[in-house]
Protein backbone atom coordinates (compact mmCIF):
# COMPACT_ATOMS: atom_id res chain seq x y z
CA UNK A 1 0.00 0.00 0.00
CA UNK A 2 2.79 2.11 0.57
CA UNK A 3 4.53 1.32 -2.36
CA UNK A 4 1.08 2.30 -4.06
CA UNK A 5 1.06 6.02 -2.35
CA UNK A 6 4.49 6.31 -3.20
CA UNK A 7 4.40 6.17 -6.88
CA UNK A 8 1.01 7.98 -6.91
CA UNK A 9 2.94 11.01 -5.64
CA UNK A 10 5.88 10.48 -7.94
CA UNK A 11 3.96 10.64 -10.76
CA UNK A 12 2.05 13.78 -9.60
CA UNK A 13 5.15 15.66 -8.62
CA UNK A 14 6.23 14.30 -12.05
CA UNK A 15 2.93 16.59 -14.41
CA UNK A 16 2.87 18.94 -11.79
CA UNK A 17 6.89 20.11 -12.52
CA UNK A 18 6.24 19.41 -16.53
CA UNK A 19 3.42 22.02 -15.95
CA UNK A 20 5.90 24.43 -14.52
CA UNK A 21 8.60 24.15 -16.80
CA UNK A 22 5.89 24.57 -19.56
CA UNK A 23 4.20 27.74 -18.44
CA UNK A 24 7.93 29.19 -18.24
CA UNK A 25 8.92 27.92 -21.67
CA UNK A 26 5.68 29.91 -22.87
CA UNK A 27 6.24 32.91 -21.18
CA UNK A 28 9.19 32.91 -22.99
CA UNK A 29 8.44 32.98 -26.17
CA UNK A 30 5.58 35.40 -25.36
CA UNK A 31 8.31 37.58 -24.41
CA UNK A 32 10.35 36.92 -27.64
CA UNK A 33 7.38 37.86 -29.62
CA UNK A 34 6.47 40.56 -28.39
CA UNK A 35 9.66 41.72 -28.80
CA UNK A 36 10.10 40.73 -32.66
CA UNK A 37 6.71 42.30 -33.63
CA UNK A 38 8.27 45.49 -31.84
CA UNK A 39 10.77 45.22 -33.95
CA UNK A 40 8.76 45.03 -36.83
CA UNK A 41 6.73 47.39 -36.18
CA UNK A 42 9.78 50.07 -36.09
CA UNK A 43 11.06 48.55 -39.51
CA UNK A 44 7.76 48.44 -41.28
CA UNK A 45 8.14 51.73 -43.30
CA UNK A 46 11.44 50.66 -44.54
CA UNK A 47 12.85 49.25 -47.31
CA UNK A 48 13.86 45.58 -46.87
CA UNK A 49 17.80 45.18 -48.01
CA UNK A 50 16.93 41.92 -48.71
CA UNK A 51 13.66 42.27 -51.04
CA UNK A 52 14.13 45.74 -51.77
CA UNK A 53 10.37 46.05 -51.68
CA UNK A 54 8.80 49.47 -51.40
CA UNK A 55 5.94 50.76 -49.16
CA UNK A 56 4.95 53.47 -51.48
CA UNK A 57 1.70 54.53 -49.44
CA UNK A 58 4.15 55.94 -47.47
CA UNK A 59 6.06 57.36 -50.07
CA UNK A 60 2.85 59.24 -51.14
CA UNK A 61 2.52 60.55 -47.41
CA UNK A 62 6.36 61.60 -47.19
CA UNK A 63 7.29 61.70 -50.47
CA UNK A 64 11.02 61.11 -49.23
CA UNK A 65 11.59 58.18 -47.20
CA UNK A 66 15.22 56.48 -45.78
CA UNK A 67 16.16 53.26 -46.58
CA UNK A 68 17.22 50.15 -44.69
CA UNK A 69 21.08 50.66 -45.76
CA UNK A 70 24.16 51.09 -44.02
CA UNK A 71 24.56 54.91 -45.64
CA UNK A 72 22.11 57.02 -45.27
CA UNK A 73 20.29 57.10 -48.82
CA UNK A 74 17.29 58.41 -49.76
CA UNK A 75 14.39 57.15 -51.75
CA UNK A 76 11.53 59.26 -53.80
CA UNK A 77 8.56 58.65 -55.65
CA UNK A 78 8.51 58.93 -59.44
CA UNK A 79 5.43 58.63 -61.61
CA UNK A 80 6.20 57.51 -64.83
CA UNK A 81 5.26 59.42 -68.43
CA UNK A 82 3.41 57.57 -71.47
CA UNK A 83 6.59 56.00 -73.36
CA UNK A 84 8.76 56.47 -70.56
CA UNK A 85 11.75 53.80 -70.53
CA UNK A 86 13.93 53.69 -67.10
CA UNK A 87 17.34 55.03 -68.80
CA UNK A 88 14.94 58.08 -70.04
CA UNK A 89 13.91 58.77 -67.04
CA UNK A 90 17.50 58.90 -65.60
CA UNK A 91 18.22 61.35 -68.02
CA UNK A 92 15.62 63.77 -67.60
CA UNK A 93 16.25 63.43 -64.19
CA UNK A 94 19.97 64.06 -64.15
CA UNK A 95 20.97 60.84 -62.85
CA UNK A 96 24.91 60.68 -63.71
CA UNK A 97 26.70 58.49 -64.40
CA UNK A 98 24.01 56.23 -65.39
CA UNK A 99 25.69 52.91 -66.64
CA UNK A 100 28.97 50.93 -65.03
CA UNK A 101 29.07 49.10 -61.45
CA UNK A 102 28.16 52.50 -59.26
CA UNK A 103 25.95 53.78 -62.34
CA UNK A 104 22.22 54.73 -61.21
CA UNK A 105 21.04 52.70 -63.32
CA UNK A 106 22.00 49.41 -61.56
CA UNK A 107 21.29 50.74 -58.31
CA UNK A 108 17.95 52.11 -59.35
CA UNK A 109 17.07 48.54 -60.84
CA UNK A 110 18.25 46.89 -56.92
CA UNK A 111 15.47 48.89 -55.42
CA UNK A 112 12.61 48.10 -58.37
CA UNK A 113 12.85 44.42 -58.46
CA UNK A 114 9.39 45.07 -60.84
CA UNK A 115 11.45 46.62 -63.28
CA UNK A 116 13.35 43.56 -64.88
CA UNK A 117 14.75 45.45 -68.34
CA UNK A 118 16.01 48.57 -68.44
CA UNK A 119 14.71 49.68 -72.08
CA UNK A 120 11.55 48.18 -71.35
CA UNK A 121 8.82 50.86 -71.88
CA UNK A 122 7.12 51.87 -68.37
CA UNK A 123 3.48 51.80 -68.33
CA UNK A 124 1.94 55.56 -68.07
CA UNK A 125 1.22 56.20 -64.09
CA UNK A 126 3.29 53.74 -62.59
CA UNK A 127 5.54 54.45 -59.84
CA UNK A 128 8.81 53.61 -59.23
CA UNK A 129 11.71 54.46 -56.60
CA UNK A 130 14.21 56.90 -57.41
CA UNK A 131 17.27 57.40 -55.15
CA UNK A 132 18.07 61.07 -54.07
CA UNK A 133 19.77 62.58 -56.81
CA UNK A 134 22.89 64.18 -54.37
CA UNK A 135 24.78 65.67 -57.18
CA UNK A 136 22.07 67.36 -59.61
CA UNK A 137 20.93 68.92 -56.08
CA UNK A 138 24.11 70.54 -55.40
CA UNK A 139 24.78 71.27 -58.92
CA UNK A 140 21.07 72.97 -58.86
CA UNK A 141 22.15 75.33 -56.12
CA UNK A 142 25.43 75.83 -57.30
CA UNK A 143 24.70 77.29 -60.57
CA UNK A 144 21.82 79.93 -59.00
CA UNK A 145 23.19 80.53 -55.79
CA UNK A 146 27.14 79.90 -54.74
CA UNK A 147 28.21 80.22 -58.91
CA UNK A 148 26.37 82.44 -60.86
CA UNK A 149 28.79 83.15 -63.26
CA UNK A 150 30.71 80.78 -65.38
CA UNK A 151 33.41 81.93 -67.70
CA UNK A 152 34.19 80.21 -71.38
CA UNK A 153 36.96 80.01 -73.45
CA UNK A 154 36.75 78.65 -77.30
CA UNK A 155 39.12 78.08 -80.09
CA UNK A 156 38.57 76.47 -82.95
CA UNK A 157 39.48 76.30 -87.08
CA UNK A 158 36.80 77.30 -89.70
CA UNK A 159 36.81 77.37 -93.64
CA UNK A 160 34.96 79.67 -95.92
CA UNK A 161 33.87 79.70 -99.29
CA UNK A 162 32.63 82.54 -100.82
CA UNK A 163 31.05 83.34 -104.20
CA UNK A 164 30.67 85.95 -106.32
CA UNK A 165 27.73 85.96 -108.87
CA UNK A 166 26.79 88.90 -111.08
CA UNK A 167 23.24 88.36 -112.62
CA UNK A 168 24.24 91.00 -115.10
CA UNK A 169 27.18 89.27 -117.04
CA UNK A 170 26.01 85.30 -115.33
CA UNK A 171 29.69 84.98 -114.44
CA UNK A 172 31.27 83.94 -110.60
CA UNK A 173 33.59 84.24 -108.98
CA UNK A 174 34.69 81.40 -106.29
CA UNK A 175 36.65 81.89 -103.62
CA UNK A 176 38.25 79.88 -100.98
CA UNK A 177 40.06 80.94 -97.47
CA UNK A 178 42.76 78.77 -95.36
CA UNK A 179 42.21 77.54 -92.10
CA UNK A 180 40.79 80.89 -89.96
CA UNK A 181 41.45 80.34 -86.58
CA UNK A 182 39.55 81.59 -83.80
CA UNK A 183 38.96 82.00 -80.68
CA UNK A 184 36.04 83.33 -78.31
CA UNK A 185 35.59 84.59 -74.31
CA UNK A 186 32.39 85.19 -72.74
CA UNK A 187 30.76 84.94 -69.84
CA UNK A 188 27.53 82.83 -68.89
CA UNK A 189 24.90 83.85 -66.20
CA UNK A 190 22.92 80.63 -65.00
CA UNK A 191 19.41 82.63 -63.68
CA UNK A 192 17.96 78.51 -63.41
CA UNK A 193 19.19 75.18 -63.50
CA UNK A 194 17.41 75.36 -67.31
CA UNK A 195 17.79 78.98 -68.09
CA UNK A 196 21.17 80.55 -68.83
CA UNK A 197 21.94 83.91 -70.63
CA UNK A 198 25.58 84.44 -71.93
CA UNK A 199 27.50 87.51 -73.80
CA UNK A 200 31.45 87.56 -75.04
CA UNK A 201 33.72 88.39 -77.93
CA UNK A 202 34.96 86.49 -81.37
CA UNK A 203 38.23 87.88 -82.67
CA UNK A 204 39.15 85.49 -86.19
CA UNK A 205 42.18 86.26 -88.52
CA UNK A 206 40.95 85.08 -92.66
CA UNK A 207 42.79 84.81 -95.11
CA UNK A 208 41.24 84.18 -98.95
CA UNK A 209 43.48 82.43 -100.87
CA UNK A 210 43.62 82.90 -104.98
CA UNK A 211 40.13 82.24 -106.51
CA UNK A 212 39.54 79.36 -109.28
CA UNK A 213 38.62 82.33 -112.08
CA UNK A 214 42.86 83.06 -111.23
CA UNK A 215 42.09 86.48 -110.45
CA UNK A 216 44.56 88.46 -108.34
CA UNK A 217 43.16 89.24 -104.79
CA UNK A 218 44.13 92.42 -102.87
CA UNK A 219 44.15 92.50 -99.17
CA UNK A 220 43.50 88.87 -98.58
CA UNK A 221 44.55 88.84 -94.99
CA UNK A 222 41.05 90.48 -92.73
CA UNK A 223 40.94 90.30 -89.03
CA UNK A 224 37.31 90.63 -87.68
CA UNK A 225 35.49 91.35 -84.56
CA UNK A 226 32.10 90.06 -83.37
CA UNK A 227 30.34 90.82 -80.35
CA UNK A 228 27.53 88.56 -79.35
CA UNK A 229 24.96 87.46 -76.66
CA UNK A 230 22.28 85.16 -76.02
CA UNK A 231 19.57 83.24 -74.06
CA UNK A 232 19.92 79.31 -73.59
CA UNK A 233 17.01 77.43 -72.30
CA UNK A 234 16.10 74.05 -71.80
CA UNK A 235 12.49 72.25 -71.94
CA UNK A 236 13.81 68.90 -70.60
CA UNK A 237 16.13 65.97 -70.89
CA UNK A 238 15.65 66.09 -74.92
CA UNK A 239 15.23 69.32 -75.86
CA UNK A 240 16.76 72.57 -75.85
CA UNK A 241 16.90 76.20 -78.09
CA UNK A 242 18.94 78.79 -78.37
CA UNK A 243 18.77 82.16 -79.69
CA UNK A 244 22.37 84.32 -80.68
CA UNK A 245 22.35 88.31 -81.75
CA UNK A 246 26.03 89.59 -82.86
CA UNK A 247 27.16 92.44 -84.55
CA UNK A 248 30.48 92.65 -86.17
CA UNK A 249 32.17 91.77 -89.40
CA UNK A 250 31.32 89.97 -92.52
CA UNK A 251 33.62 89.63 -95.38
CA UNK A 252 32.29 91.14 -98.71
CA UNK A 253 34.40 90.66 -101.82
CA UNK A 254 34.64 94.35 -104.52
CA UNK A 255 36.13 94.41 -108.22
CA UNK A 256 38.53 96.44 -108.72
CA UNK A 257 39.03 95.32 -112.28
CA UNK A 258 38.67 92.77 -114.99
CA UNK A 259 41.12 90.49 -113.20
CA UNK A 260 41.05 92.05 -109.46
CA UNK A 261 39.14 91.44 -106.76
CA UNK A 262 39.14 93.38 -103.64
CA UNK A 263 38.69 90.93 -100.10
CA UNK A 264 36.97 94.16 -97.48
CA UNK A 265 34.63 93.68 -94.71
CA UNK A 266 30.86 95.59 -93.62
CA UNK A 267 29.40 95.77 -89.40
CA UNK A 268 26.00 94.38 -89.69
CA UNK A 269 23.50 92.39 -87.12
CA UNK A 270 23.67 88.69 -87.50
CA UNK A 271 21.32 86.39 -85.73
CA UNK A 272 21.35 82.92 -84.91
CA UNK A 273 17.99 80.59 -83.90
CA UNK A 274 19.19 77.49 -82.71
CA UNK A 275 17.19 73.77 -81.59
CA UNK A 276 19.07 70.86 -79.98
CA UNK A 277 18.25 67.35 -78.83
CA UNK A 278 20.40 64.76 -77.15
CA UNK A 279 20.23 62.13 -79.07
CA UNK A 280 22.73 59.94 -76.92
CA UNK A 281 23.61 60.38 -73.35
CA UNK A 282 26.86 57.52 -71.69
CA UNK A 283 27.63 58.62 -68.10
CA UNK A 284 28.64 62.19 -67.92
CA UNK A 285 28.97 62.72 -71.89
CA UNK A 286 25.97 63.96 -73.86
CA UNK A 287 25.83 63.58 -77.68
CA UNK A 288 23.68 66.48 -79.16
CA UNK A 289 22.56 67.49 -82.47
CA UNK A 290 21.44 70.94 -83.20
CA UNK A 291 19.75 72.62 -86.39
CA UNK A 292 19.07 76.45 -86.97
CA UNK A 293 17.83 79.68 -88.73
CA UNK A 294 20.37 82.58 -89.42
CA UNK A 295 18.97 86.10 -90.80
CA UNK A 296 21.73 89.23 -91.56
CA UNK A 297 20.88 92.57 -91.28
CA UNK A 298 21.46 94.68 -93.92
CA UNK A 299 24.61 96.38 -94.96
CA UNK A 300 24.61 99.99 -96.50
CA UNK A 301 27.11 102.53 -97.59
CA UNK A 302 27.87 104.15 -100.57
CA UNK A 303 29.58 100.82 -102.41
CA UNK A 304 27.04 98.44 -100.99
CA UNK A 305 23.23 98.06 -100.58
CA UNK A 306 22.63 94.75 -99.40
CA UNK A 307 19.21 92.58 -98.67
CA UNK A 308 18.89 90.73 -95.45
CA UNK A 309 20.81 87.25 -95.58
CA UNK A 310 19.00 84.48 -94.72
CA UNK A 311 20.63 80.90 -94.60
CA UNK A 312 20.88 77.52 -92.01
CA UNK A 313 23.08 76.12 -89.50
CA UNK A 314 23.31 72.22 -88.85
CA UNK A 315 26.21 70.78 -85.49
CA UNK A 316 27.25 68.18 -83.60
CA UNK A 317 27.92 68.46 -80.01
CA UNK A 318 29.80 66.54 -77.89
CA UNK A 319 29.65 67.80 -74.06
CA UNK A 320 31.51 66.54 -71.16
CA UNK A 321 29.97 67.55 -67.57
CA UNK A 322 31.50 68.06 -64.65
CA UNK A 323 30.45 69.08 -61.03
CA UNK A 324 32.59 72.46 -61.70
CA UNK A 325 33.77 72.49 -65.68
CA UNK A 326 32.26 71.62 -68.97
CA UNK A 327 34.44 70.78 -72.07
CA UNK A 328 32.38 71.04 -75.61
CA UNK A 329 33.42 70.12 -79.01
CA UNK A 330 31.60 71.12 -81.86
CA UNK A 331 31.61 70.54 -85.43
CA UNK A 332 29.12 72.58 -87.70
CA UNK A 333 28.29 73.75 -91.53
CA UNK A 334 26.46 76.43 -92.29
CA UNK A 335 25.22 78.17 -95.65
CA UNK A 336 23.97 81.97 -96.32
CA UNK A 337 23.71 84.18 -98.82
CA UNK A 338 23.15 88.13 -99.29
CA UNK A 339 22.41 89.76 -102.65
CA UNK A 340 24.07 93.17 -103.05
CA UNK A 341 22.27 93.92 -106.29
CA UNK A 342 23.80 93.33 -108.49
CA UNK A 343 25.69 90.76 -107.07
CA UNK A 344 24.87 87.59 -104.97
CA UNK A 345 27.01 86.92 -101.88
CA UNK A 346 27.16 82.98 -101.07
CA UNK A 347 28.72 82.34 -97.87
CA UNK A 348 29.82 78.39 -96.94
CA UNK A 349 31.34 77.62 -93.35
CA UNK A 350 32.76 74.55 -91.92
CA UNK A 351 34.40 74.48 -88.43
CA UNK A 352 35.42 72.64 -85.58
CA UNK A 353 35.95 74.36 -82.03
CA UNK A 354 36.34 73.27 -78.26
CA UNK A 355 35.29 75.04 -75.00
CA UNK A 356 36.21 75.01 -71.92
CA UNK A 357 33.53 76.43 -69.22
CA UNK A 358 34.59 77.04 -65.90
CA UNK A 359 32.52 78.53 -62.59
CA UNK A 360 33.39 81.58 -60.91
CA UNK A 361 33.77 81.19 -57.35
């Protein structure tokens, strides 16, 4: 009977410690969870490293939210444009340098994990993270506020052709120049990150060389002086215009006789209307195309009467940005011409430059 009591109150004392030790292993991991959904709780409106999924109701709230990284980076909310591709959006956002290993590009793909190509064309309205553009920011507020003023310096080569056609006898003359060098200063004034205005000087030495009629040429060797300014603005990542009034010299051509021709040069108003796109954009370096209207004033003393000149301007552009510089190369042709009457001025132009734009401190 004993024995019987005994192992009666073993095997109580047996549940009733299981009991214990199971009330404290639940406590426990009450405790534990309480503590995790905490945690949670605090990470919630973060971006997961891992999934690098975005919570963009509160995106819509904040509009500028902090990622889960170990630097502090910053996310915003973009809302894409009917025919919108990712690598357009970079550009008309700024985003350089787009492509290579710390390119936005690949880090804007990390935190879109919807977004599986690149060139694939975004549907209209859709939203998408875009990391805080750090650079384009400062280089915002640096041109309006700290650098106002930029100074440029360009030199470049040109070549003329120029020809002579009297309606009265139907006979031209066709001459051709060496390599003009020139060179140009100015200064730009950056009012917005889009709008700029800018004025200088153009000092270029020509020299005409002997014409294929073999006529002798008199003072071949003209030096002439332009002064110019102008209003740059930009509509967006594509497109830009610009708009160029000079005054200053243009080389008109005289007989002096049946086999001499006299090289001289008439002050008149020139203006330039210029259109650009960028056609190609790798990093840093934009590749833009530009075409454009030129009209001449007229030129009047008592040799010449001229008509206003009218003619067209087609470039290249190459531009190389920088957080403080710009380099551009150029390479253009235009065509004009300006009837004197008799006579018909035709002006040809081919020339390469590069210019170097600096900010004043």
């Amino acid at each position: 009977m004993k024995v019987i009591t005994f192992n009666i109150k073993s095997k109580y004392l047996f549940f009733v410690t299981c009991s214990l030790l199971l009330n404290f292993h639940l406590s426990f991991s009450m405790e534990n969870s309480n503590k995790l959904n905490n945690n949670t709780e605090i990470e919630f409106n973060k971006i997961d490293h891992q999934s690098h999924e975005v919570n963009f109701d509160e995106l819509k709230k904040s509009k500028v939210i902090h990622l889960n990284e170990p630097k502090n980076i910053s996310c915003e909310l973009y809302k894409t444009n009917e025919g919108e591709t990712l690598t357009s959006i970079l550009r008309k956002k700024k985003y350089f340098p787009i492509y290579g290993e710390n390119g936005f590009l690949k880090k804007t793909l990390e935190v879109n994990p919807n977004i599986s190509n690149y060139n694939f064309i975004l549907p209209e309205g859709e939203s998408i993270c875009l990391l805080e553009n750090k650079s384009e920011k400062e280089n915002s507020e640096r041109n309006i506020d700290a650098n106002f003023h930029s100074l440029f310096l360009e030199g470049g080569i040109k070549y003329l052709r120029l020809i002579e056609i009297d309606s009265t006898t139907g006979t031209e003359a066709k001459l051709l120049s060496r390599a003009i060098p020139f060179v140009e200063l100015g200064l730009i004034q950056h009012w917005t990150s889009d709008f700029k205005s800018f004025l200088g000087i153009n000092y270029a030495v020509s020299q005409i060389i002997q014409s294929d009629s073999s006529v002798v040429i008199g003072d071949s060797i003209i030096r002439l002086t332009n002064y110019f300014l102008g209003l740059n603005y930009k509509f967006n990542y594509l497109f830009y215009s610009e708009v160029t009034i000079s005054y200053g010299d243009t080389l008109v051509v005289r007989a002096i006789s049946d086999n001499t021709l006299k090289i001289e040069k008439m002050s008149n108003i020139k203006a330039k209307f210029l259109g650009g796109i960028n056609f190609l954009a790798i990093d840093n370096i934009l590749f833009n195309s530009e075409i454009g209207f030129l009209l001449n004033t007229k030129y009047n003393n008592e040799i010449y009467n001229s008509d206003y000149g009218k003619g067209y301007e087609g470039a290249l552009v190459i531009l190389l940005i920088s957080k403080d510089w710009e380099l551009r190369g150029r390479l253009y042709y235009n065509h004009y011409s300006t009837y004197v009457q008799p006579v018909t001025f035709d002006y040809t132009e081919v020339g390469i430059s590069i210019r170097l734009t600096a900010d004043l401190e």
